[in-house]
Protein backbone atom coordinates (compact mmCIF):
# COMPACT_ATOMS: atom_id res chain seq x y z
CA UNK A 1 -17.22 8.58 -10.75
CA UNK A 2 -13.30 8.29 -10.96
CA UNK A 3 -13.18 8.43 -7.38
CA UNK A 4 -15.44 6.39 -6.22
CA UNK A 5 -13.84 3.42 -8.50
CA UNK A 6 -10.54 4.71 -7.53
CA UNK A 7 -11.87 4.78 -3.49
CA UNK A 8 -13.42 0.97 -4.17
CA UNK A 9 -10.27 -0.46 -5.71
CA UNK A 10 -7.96 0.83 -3.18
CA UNK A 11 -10.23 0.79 0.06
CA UNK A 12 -9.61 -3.07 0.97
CA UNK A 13 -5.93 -2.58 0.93
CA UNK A 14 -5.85 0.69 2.74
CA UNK A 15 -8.20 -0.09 5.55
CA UNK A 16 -6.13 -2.20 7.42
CA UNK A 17 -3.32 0.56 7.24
CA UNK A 18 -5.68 3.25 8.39
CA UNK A 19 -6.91 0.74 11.35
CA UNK A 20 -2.56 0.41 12.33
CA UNK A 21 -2.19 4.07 11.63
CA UNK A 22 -3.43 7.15 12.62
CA UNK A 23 -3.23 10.27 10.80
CA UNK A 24 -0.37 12.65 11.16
CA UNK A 25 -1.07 16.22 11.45
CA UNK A 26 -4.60 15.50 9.80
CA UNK A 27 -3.13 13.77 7.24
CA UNK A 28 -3.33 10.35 5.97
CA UNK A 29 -0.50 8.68 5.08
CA UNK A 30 -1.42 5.20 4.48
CA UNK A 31 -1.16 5.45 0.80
CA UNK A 32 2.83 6.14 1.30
CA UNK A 33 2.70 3.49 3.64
CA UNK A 34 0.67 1.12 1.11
CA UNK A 35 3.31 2.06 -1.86
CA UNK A 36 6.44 1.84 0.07
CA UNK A 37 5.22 -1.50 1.37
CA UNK A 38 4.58 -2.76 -2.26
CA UNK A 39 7.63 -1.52 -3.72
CA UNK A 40 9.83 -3.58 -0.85
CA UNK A 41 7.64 -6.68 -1.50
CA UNK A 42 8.31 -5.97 -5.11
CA UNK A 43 12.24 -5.86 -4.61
CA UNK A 44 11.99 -8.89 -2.41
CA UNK A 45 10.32 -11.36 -5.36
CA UNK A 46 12.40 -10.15 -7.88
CA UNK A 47 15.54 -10.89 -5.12
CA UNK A 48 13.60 -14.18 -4.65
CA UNK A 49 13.26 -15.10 -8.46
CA UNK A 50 16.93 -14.61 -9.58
CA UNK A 51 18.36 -16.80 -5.90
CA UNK A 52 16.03 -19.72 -7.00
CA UNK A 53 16.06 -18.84 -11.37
């Protein structure tokens, strides 16, 4: 049950990663890809928020 919520929530921004990326090695790394991405955008707003504060 956890997983399929877990699998629903995260599927629609994963998918388009997975389409871009295939797996390495049989692994599937666009989670790491997803998080990395979001903690860059993350850095960038706050950046963003104190220029124009």
């Amino acid at each position: 049950m956890i997983a399929e919520f877990t699998d629903r929530v995260t599927a629609p921004a994963l998918r388009p990663i997975r389409n871009l990326v295939p797996a390495v090695g049989g692994f599937d790394i666009s989670p790491v890809i997803l998080i990395l991405f979001l903690i860059f955008l993350q850095g960038f707003l706050i950046r963003m928020e104190m220029r124009f504060a």
